[in-house]
PDB file of N, CA and C in Angstrom:
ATOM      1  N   UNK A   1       2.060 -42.410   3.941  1.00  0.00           N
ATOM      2  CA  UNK A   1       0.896 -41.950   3.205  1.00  0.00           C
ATOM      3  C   UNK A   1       1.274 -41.808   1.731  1.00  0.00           C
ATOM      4  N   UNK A   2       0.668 -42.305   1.130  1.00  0.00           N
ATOM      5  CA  UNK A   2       0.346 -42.138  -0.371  1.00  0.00           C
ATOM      6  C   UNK A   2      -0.052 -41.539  -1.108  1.00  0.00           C
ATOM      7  N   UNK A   3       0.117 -40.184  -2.387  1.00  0.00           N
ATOM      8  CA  UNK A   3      -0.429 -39.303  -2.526  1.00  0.00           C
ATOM      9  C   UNK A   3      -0.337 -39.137  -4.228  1.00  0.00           C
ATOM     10  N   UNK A   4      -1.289 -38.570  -4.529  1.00  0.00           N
ATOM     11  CA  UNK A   4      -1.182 -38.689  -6.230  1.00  0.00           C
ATOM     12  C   UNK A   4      -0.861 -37.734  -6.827  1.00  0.00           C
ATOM     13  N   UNK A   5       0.565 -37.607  -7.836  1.00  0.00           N
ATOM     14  CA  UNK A   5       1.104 -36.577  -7.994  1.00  0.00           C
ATOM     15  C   UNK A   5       1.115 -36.853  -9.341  1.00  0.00           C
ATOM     16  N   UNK A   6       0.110 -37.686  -9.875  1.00  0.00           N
ATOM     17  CA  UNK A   6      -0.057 -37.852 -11.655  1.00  0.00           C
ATOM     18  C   UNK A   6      -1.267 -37.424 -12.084  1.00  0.00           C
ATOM     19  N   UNK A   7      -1.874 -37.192 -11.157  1.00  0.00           N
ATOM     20  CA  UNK A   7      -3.241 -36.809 -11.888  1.00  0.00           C
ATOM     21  C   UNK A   7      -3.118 -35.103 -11.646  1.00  0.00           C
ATOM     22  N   UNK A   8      -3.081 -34.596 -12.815  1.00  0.00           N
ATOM     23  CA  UNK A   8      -3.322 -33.205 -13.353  1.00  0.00           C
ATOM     24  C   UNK A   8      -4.530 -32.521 -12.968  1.00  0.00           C
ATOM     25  N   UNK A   9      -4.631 -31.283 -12.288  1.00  0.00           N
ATOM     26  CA  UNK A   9      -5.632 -30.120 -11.866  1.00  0.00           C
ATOM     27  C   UNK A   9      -5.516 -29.247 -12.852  1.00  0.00           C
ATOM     28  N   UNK A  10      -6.828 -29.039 -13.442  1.00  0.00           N
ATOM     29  CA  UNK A  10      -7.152 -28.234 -14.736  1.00  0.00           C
ATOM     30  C   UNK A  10      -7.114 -26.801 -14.406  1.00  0.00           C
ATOM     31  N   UNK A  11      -6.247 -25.645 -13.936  1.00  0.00           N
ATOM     32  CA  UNK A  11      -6.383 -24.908 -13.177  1.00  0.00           C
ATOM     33  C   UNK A  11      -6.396 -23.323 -14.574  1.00  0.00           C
ATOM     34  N   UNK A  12      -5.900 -23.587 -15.708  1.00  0.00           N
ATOM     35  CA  UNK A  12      -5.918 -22.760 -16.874  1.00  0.00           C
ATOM     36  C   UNK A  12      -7.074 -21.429 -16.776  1.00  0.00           C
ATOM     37  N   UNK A  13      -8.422 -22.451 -16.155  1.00  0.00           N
ATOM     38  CA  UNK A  13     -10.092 -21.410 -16.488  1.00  0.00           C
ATOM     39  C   UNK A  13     -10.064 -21.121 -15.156  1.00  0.00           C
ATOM     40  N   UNK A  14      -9.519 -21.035 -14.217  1.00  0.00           N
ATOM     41  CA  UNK A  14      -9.520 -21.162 -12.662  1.00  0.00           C
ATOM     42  C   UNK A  14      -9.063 -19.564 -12.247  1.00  0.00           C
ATOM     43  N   UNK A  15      -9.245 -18.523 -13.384  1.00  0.00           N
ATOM     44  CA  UNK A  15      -8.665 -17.077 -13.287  1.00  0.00           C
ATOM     45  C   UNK A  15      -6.877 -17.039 -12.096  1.00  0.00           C
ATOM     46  N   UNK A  16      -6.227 -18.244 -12.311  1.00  0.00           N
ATOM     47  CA  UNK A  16      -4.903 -18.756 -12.158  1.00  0.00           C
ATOM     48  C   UNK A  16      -4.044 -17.560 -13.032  1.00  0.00           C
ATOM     49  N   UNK A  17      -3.390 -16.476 -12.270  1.00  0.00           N
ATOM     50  CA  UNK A  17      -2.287 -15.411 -13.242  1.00  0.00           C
ATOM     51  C   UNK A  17      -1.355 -15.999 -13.327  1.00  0.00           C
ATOM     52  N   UNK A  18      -0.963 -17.011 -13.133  1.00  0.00           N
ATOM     53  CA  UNK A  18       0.354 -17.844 -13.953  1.00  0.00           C
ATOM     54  C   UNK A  18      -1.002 -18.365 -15.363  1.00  0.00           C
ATOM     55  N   UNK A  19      -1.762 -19.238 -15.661  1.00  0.00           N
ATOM     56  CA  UNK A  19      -1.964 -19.308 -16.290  1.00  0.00           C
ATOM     57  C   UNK A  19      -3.093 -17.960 -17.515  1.00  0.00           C
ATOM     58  N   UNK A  20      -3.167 -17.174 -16.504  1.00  0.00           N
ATOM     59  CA  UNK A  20      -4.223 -15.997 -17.318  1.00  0.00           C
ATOM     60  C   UNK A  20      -3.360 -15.099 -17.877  1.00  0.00           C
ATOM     61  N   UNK A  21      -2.020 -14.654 -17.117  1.00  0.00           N
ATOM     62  CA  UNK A  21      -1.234 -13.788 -18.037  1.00  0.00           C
ATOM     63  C   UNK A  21       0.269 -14.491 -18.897  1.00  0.00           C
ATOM     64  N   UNK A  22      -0.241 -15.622 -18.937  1.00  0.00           N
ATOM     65  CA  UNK A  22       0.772 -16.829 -20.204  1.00  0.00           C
ATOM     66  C   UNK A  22       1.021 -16.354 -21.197  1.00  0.00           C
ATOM     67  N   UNK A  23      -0.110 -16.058 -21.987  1.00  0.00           N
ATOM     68  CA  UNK A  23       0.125 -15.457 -23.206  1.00  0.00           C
ATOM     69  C   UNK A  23       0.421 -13.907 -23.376  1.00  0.00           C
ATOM     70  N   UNK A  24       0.117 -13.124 -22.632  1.00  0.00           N
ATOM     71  CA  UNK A  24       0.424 -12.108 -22.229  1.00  0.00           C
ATOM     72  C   UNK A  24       1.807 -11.606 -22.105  1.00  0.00           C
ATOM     73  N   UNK A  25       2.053 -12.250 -21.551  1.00  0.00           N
ATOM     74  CA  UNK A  25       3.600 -12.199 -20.676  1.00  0.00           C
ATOM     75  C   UNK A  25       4.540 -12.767 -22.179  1.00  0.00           C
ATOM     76  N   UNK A  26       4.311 -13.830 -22.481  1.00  0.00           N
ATOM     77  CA  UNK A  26       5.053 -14.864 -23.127  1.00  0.00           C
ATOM     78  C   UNK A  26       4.684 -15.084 -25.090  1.00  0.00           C
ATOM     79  N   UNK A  27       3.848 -14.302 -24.716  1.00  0.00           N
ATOM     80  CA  UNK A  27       3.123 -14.661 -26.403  1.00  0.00           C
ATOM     81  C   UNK A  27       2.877 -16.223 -26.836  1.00  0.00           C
ATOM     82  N   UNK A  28       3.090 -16.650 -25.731  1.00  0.00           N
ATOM     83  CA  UNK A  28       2.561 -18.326 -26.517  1.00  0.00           C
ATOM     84  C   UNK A  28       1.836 -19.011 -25.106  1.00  0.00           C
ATOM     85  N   UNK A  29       0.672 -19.692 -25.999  1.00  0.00           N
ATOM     86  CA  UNK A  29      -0.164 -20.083 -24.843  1.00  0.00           C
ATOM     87  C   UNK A  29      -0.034 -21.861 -24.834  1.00  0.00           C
ATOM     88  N   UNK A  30       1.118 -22.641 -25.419  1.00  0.00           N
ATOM     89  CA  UNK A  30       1.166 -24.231 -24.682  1.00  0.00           C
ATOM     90  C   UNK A  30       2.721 -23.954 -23.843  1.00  0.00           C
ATOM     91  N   UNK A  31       2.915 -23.293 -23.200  1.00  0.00           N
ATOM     92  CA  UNK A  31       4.175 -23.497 -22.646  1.00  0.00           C
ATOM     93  C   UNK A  31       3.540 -23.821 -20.736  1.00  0.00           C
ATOM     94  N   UNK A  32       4.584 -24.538 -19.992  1.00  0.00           N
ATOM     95  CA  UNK A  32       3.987 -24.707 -18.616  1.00  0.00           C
ATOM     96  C   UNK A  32       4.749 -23.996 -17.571  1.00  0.00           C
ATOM     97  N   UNK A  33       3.857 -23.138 -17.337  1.00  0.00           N
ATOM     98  CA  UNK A  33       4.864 -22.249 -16.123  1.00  0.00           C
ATOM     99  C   UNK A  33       4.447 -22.889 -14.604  1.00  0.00           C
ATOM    100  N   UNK A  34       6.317 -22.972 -14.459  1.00  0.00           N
ATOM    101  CA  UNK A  34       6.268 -23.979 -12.990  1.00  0.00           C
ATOM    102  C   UNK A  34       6.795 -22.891 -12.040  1.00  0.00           C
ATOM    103  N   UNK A  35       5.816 -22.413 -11.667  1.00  0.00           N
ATOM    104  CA  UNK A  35       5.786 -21.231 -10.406  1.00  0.00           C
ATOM    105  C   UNK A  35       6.004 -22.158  -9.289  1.00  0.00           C
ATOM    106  N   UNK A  36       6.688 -21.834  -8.092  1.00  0.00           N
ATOM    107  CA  UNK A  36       6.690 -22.719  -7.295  1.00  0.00           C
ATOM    108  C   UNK A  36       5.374 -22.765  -5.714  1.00  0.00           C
ATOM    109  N   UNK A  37       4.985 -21.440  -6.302  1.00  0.00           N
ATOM    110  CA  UNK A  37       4.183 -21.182  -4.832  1.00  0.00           C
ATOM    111  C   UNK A  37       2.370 -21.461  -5.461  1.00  0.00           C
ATOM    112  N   UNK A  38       2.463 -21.938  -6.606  1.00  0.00           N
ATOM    113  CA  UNK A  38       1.233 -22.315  -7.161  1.00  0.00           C
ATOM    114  C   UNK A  38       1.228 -23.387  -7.768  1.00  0.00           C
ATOM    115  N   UNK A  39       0.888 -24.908  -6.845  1.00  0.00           N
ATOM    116  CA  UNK A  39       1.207 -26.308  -7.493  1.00  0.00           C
ATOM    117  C   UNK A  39       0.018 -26.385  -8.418  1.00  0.00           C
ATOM    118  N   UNK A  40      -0.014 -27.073  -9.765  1.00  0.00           N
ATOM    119  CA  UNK A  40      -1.088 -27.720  -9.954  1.00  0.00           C
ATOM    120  C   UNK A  40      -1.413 -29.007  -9.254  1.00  0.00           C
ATOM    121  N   UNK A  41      -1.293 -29.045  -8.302  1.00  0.00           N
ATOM    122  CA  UNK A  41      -1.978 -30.967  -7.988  1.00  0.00           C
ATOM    123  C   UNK A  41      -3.249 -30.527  -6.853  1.00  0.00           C
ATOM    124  N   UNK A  42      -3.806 -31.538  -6.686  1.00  0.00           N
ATOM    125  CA  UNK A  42      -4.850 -31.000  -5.509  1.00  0.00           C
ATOM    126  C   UNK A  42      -4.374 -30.947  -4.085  1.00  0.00           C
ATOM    127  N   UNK A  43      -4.567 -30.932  -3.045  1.00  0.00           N
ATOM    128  CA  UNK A  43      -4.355 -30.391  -1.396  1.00  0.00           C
ATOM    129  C   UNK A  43      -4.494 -32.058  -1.605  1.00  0.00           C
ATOM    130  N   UNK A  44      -3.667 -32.561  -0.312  1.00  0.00           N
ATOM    131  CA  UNK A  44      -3.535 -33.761   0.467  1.00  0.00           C
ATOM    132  C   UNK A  44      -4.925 -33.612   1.331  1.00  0.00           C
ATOM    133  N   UNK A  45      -5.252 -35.200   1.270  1.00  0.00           N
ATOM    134  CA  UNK A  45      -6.127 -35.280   2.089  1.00  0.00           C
ATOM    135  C   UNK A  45      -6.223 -34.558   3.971  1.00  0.00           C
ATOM    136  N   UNK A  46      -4.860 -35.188   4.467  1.00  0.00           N
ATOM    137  CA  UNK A  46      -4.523 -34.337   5.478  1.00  0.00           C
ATOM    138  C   UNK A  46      -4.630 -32.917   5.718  1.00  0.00           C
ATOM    139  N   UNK A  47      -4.395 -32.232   4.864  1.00  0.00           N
ATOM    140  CA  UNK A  47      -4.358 -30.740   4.777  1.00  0.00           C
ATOM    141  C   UNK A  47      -5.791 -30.124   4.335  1.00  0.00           C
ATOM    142  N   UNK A  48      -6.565 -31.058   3.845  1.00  0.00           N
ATOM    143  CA  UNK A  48      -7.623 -30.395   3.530  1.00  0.00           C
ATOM    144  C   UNK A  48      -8.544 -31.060   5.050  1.00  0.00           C
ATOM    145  N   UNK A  49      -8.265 -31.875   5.709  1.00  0.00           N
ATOM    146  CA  UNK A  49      -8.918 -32.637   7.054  1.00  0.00           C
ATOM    147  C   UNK A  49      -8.737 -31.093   7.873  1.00  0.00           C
ATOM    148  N   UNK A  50      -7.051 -30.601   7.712  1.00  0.00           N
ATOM    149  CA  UNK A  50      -6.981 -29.927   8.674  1.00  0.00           C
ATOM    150  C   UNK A  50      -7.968 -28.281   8.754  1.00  0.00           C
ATOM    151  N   UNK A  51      -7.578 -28.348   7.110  1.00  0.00           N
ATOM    152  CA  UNK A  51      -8.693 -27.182   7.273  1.00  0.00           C
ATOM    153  C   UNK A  51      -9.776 -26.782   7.469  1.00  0.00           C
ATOM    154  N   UNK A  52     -10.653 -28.202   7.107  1.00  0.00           N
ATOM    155  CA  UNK A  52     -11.884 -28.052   7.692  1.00  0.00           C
ATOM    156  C   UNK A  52     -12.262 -28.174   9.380  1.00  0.00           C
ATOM    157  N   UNK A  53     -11.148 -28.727   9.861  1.00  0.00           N
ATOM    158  CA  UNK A  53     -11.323 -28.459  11.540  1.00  0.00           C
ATOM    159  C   UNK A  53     -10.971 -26.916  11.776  1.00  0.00           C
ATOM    160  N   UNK A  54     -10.078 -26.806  11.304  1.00  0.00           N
ATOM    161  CA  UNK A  54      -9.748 -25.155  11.577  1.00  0.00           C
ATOM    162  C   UNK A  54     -10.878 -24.138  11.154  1.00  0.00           C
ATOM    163  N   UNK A  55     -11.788 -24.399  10.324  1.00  0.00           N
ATOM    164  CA  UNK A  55     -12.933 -23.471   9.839  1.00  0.00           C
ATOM    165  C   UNK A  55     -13.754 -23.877  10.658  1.00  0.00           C
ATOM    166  N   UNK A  56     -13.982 -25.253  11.416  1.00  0.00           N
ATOM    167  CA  UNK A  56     -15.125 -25.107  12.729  1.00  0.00           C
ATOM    168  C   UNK A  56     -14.866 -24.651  13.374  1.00  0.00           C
ATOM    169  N   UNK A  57     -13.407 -23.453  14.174  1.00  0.00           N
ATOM    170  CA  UNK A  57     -12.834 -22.957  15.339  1.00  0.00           C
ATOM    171  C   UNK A  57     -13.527 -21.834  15.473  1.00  0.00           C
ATOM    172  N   UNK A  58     -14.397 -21.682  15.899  1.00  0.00           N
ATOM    173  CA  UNK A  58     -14.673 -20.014  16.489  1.00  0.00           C
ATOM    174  C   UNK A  58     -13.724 -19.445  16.042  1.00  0.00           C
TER     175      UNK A  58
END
């Protein structure tokens, strides 16, 4: 499977606290914080298949 890990998720206006307390924290707002438990890329198709079966489960 093939998956796109170049196209960028705008997640900045997304009330995202890696990106809402950036400047806060850091005093400068172009730096990129690479948190590891908050990717910017979107969900794999697979994973988003799975979740929507899992939200039809009773």
């Amino acid at each position: 499977m093939k998956f796109d890990f170049d196209t960028p998720i705008e997640r900045d206006k997304s009330d995202s606290i890696k990106w809402k307390l950036l400047h806060k924290k850091f005093g400068y707002e172009d730096l990129l914080p690479l948190w590891v438990a908050d990717m910017d890329f979107a969900i794999a198709p697979p994973i988003q298949a799975a979740i929507a079966r899992r939200n039809q489960h009773p």
